[in-house]
C-alpha atoms as a PDB file:
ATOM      1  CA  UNK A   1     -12.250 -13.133 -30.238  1.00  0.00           C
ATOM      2  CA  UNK A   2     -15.701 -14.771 -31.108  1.00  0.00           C
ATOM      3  CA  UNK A   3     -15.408 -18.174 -31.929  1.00  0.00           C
ATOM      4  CA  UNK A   4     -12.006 -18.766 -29.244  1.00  0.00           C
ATOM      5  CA  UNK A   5     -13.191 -17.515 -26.391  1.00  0.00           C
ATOM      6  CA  UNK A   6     -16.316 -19.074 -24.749  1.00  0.00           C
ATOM      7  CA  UNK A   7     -19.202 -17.021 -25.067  1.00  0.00           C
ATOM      8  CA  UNK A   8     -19.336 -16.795 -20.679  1.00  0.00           C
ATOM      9  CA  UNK A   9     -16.267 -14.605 -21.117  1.00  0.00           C
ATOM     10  CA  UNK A  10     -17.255 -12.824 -23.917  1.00  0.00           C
ATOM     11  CA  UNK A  11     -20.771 -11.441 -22.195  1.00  0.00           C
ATOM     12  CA  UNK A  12     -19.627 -11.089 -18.404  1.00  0.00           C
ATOM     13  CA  UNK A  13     -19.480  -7.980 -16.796  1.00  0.00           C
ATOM     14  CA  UNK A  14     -16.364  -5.805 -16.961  1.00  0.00           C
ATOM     15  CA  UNK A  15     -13.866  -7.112 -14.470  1.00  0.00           C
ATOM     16  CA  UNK A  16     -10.637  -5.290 -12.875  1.00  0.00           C
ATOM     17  CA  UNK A  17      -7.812  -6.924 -11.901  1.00  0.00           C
ATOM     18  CA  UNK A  18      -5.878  -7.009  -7.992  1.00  0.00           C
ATOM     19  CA  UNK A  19      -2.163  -6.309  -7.682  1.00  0.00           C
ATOM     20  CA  UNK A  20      -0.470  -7.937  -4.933  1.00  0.00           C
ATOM     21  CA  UNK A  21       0.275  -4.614  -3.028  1.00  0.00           C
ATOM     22  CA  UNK A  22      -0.229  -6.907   0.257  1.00  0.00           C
ATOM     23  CA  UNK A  23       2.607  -9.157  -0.210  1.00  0.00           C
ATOM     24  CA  UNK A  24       4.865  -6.466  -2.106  1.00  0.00           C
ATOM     25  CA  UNK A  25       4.902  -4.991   0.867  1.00  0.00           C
ATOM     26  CA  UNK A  26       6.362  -8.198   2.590  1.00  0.00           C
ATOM     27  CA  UNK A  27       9.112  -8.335  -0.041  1.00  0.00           C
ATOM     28  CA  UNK A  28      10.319  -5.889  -2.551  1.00  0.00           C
ATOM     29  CA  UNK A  29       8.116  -2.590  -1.021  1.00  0.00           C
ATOM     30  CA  UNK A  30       8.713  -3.844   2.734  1.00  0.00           C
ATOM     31  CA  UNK A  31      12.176  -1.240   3.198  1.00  0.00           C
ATOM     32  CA  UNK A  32      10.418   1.325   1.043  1.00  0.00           C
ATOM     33  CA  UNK A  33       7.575   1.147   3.145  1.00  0.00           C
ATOM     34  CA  UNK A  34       9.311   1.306   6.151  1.00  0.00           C
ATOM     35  CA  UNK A  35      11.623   4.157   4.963  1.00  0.00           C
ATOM     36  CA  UNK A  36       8.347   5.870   4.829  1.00  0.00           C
ATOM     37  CA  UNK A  37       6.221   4.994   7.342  1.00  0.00           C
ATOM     38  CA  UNK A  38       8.663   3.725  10.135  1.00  0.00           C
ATOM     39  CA  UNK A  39      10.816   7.383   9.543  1.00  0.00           C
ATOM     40  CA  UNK A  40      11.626   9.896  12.184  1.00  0.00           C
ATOM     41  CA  UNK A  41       9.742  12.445   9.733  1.00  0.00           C
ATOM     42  CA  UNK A  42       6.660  10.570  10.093  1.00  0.00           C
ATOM     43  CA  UNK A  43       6.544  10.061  14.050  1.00  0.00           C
ATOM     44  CA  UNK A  44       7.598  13.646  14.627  1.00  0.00           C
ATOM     45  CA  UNK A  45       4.290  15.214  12.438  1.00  0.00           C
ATOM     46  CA  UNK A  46       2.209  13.454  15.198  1.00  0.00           C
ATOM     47  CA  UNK A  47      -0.934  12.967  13.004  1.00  0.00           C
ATOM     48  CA  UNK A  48      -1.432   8.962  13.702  1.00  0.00           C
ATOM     49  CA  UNK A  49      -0.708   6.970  16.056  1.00  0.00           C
ATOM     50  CA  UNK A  50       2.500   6.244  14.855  1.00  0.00           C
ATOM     51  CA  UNK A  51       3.130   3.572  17.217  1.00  0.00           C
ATOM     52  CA  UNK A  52       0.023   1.865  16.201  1.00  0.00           C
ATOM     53  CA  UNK A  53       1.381   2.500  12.551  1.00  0.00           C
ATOM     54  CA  UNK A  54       5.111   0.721  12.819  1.00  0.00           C
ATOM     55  CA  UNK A  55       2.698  -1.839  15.262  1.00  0.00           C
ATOM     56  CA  UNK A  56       0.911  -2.528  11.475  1.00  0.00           C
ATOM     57  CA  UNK A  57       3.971  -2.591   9.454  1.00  0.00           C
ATOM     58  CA  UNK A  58       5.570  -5.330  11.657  1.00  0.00           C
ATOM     59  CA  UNK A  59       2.672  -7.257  11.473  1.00  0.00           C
ATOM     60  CA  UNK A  60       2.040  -6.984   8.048  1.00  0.00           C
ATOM     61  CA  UNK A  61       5.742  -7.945   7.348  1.00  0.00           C
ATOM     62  CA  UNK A  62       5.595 -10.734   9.792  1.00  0.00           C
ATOM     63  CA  UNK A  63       2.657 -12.521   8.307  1.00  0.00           C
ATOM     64  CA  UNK A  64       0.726 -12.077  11.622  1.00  0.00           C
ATOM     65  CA  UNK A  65      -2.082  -9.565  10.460  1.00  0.00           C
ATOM     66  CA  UNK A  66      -3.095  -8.503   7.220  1.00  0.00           C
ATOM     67  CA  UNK A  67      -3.297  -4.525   6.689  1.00  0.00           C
ATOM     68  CA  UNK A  68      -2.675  -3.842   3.262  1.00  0.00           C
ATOM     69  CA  UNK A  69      -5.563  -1.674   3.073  1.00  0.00           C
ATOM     70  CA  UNK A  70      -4.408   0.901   5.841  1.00  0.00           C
ATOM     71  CA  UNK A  71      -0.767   0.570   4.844  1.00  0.00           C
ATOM     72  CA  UNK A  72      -1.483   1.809   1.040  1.00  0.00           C
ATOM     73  CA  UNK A  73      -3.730   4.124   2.208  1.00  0.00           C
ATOM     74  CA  UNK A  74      -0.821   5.589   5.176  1.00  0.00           C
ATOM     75  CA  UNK A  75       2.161   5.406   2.114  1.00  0.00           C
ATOM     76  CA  UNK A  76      -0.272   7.112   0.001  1.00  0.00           C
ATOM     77  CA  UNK A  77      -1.125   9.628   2.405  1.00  0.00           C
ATOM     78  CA  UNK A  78       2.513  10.388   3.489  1.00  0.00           C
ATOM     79  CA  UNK A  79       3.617  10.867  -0.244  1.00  0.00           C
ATOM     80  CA  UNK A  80       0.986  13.235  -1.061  1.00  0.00           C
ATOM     81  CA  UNK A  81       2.351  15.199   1.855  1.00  0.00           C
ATOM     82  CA  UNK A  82       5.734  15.110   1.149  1.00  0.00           C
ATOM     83  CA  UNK A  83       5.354  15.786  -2.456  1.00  0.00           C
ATOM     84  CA  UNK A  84       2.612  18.579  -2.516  1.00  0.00           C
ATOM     85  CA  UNK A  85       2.987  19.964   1.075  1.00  0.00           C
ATOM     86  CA  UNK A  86       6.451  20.342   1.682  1.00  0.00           C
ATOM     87  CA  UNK A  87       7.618  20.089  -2.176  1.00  0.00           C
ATOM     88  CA  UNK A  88       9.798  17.224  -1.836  1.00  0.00           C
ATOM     89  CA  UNK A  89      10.745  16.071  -5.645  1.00  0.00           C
ATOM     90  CA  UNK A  90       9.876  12.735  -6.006  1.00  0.00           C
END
């Protein structure tokens, strides 16, 4: 691409790119993550605070905090489980 792209692109470091997990999770991901991490399944493993956790998720939904981080990483965390501890097919 020499010669259309300037030659600041061309040269600059490798670069990755964000997806907007954050405000998926306020719109098309908000009743999968809550099906998840807002579930009776969830509360009765007892291995977070899951008060604390559906505390996040309204938040998060609401616009009033910003916990994208944690969320991903507590959706994340409860699929593995389900998938490779108790073999649910997903």
């Amino acid at each position: 691409l020499k010669g259309f792209l300037p030659d600041e692109i061309l040269n600059r470091e490798k670069m990755g790119f964000g997806l907007p997990i954050g405000e998926w999770f306020k719109k098309e991901l908000k009743d999968y993550l809550y099906s998840f991490l807002c579930s009776d399944i969830f509360t009765q493993r007892e291995f977070f605070n899951t008060d604390e956790v559906k505390n996040m998720v309204y938040q998060h939904i609401s616009g009033t905090a910003n916990h994208t981080a944690r969320l991903w990483n507590l959706l994340v965390f409860e699929l593995w489980y389900r998938i490779f501890i108790e073999g649910e097919p997903y």
